[in-house]
C-alpha atoms as a PDB file:
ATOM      1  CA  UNK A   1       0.236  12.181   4.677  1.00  0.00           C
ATOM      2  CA  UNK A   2       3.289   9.996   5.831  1.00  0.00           C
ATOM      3  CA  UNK A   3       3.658   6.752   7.756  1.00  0.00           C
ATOM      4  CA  UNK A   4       6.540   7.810  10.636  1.00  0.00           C
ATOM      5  CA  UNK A   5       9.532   6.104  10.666  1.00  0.00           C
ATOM      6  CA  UNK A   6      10.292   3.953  13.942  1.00  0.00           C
ATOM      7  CA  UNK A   7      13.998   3.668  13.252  1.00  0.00           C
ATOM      8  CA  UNK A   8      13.999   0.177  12.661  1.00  0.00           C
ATOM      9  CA  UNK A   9      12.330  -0.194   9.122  1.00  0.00           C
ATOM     10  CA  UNK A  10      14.357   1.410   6.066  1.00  0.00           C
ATOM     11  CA  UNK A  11      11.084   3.149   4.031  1.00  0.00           C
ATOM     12  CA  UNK A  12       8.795   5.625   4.868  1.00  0.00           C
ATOM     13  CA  UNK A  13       5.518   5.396   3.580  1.00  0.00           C
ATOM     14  CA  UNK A  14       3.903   8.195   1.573  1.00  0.00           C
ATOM     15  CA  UNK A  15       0.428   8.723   0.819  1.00  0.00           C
ATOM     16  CA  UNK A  16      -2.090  11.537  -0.326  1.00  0.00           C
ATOM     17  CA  UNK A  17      -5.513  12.748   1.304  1.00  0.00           C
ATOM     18  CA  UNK A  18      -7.203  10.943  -1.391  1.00  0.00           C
ATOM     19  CA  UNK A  19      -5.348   8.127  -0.785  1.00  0.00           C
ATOM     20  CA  UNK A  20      -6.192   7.831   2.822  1.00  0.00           C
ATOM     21  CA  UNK A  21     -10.292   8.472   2.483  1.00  0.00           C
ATOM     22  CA  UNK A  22     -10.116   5.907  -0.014  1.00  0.00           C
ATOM     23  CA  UNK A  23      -8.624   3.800   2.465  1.00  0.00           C
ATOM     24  CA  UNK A  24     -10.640   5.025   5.531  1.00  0.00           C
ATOM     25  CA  UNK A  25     -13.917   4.099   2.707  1.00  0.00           C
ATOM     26  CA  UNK A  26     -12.604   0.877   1.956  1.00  0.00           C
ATOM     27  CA  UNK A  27     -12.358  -0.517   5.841  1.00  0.00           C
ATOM     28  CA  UNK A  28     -15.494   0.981   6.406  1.00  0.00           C
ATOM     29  CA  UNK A  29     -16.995  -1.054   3.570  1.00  0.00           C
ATOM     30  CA  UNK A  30     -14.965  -4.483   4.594  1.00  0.00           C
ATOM     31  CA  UNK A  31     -17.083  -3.978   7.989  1.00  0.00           C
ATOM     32  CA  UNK A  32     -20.183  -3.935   6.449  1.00  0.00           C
ATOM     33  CA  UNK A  33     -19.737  -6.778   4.706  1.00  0.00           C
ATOM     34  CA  UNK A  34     -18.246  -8.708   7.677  1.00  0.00           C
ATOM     35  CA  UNK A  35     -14.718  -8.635   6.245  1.00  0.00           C
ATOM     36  CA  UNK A  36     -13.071  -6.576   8.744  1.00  0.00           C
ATOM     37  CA  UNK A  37     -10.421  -8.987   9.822  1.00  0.00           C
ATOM     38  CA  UNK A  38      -9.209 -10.242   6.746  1.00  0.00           C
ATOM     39  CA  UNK A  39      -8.836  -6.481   5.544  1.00  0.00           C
ATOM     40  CA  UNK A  40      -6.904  -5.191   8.986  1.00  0.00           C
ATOM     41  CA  UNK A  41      -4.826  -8.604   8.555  1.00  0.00           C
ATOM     42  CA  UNK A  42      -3.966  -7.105   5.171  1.00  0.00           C
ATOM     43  CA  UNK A  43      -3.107  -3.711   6.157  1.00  0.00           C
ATOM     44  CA  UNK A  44      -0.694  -4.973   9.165  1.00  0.00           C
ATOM     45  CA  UNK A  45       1.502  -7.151   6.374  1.00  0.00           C
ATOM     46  CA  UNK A  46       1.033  -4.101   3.836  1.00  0.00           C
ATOM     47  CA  UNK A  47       2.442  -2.206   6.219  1.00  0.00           C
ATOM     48  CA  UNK A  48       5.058  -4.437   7.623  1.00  0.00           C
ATOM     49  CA  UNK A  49       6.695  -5.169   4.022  1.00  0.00           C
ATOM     50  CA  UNK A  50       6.350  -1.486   2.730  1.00  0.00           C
ATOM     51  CA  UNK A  51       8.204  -0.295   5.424  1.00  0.00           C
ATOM     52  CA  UNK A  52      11.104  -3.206   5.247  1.00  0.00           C
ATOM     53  CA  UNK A  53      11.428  -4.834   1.636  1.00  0.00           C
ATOM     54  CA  UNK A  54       8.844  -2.846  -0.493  1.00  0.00           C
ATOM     55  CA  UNK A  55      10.923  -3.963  -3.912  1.00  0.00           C
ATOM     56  CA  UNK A  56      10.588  -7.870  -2.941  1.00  0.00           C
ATOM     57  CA  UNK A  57       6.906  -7.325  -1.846  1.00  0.00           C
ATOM     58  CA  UNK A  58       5.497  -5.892  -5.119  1.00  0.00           C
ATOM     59  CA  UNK A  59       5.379  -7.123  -8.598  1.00  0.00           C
ATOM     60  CA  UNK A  60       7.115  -4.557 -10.910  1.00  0.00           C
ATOM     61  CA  UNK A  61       4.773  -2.754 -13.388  1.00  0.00           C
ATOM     62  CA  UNK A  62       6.950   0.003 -14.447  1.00  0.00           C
ATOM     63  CA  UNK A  63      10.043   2.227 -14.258  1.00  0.00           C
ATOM     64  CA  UNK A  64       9.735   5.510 -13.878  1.00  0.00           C
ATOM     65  CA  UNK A  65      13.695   6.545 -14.715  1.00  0.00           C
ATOM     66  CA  UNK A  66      13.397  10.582 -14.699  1.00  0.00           C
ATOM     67  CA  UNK A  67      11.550  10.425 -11.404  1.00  0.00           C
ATOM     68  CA  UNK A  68      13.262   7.566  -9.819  1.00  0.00           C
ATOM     69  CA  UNK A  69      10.843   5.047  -9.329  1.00  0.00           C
ATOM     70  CA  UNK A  70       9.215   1.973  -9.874  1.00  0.00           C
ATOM     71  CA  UNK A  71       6.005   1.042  -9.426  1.00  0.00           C
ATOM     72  CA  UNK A  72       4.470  -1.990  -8.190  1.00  0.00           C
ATOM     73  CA  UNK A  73       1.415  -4.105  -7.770  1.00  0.00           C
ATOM     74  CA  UNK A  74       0.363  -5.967  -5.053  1.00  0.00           C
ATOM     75  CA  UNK A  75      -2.903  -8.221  -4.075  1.00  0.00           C
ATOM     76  CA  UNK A  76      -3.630  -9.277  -0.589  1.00  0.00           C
ATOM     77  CA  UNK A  77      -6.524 -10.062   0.034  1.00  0.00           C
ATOM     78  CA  UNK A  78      -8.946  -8.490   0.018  1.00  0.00           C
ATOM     79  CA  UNK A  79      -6.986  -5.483  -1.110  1.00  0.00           C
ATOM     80  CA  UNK A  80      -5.225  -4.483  -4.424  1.00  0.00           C
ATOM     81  CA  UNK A  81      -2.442  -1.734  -4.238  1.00  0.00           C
ATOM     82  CA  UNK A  82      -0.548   0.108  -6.673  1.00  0.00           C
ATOM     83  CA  UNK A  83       2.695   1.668  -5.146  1.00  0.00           C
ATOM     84  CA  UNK A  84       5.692   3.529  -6.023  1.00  0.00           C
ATOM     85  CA  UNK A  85       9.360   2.845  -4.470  1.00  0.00           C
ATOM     86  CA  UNK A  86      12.246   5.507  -4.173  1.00  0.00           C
ATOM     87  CA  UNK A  87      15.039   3.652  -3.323  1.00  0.00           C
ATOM     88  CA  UNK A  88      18.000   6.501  -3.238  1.00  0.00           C
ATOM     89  CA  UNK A  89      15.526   8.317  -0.449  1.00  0.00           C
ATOM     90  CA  UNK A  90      13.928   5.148   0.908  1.00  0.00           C
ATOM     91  CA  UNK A  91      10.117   6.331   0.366  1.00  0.00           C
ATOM     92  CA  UNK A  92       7.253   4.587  -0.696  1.00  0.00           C
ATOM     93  CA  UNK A  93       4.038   6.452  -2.014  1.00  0.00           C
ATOM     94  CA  UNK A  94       0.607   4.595  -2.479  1.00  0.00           C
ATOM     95  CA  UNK A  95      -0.776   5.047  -5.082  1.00  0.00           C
ATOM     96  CA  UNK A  96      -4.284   3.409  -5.163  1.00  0.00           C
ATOM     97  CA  UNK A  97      -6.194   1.224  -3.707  1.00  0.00           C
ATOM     98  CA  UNK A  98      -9.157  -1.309  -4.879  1.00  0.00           C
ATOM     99  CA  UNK A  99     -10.939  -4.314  -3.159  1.00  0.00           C
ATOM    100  CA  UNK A 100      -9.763  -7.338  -4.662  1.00  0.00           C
ATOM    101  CA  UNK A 101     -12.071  -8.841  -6.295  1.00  0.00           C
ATOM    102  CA  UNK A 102     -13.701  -5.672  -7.135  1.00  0.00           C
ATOM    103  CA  UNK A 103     -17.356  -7.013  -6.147  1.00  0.00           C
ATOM    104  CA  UNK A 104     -15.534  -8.408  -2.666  1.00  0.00           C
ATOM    105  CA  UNK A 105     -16.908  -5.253  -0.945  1.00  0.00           C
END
């Protein structure tokens, strides 16, 4: 699954099925526990720096060098992401994602 482009942000976003139930499972779960609007809140600035400055939003974990990539780590609460940046083609792929804390929901 992919994020589209709207021209102005450099990255695309990249993502796999499992990837996207995990995230359709965690919003369904921040609901439940009444933490809907601190979790959309997060997706919108996830979103937002993925898409324009994913290198400056993450904290660097790891280079991949064969592949390319580096991944990241990022917290906002209340979710934890692990991500993965191609620079040379301007993608980012998700990786996971956890709540944060991992009793929050």
């Amino acid at each position: 699954m992919s994020t589209t482009n709207n021209g102005r942000d450099n990255f695309r976003i990249e993502y796999s099925h499992r990837v996207a139930k995990e995230i359709e499972k965690l919003g369904k779960r921040a609901i439940s526990k009444g933490l809907w609007q601190q979790f959309f809140q997060a997706w919108g600035v996830i979103s937002v720096s993925l898409r324009s400055a994913p290198e400056k939003f993450g904290d660097p974990l790891l280079d991949l060098p064969s592949m390319k990539l580096r991944v990241f780590h990022r917290i906002v609460f209340p979710v934890s992401l692990v991500f993965c940046v191609d620079a040379v083609r301007k993608l980012v792929y998700i990786k996971s994602v956890h709540p944060f804390p991992p009793d929050t929901y």
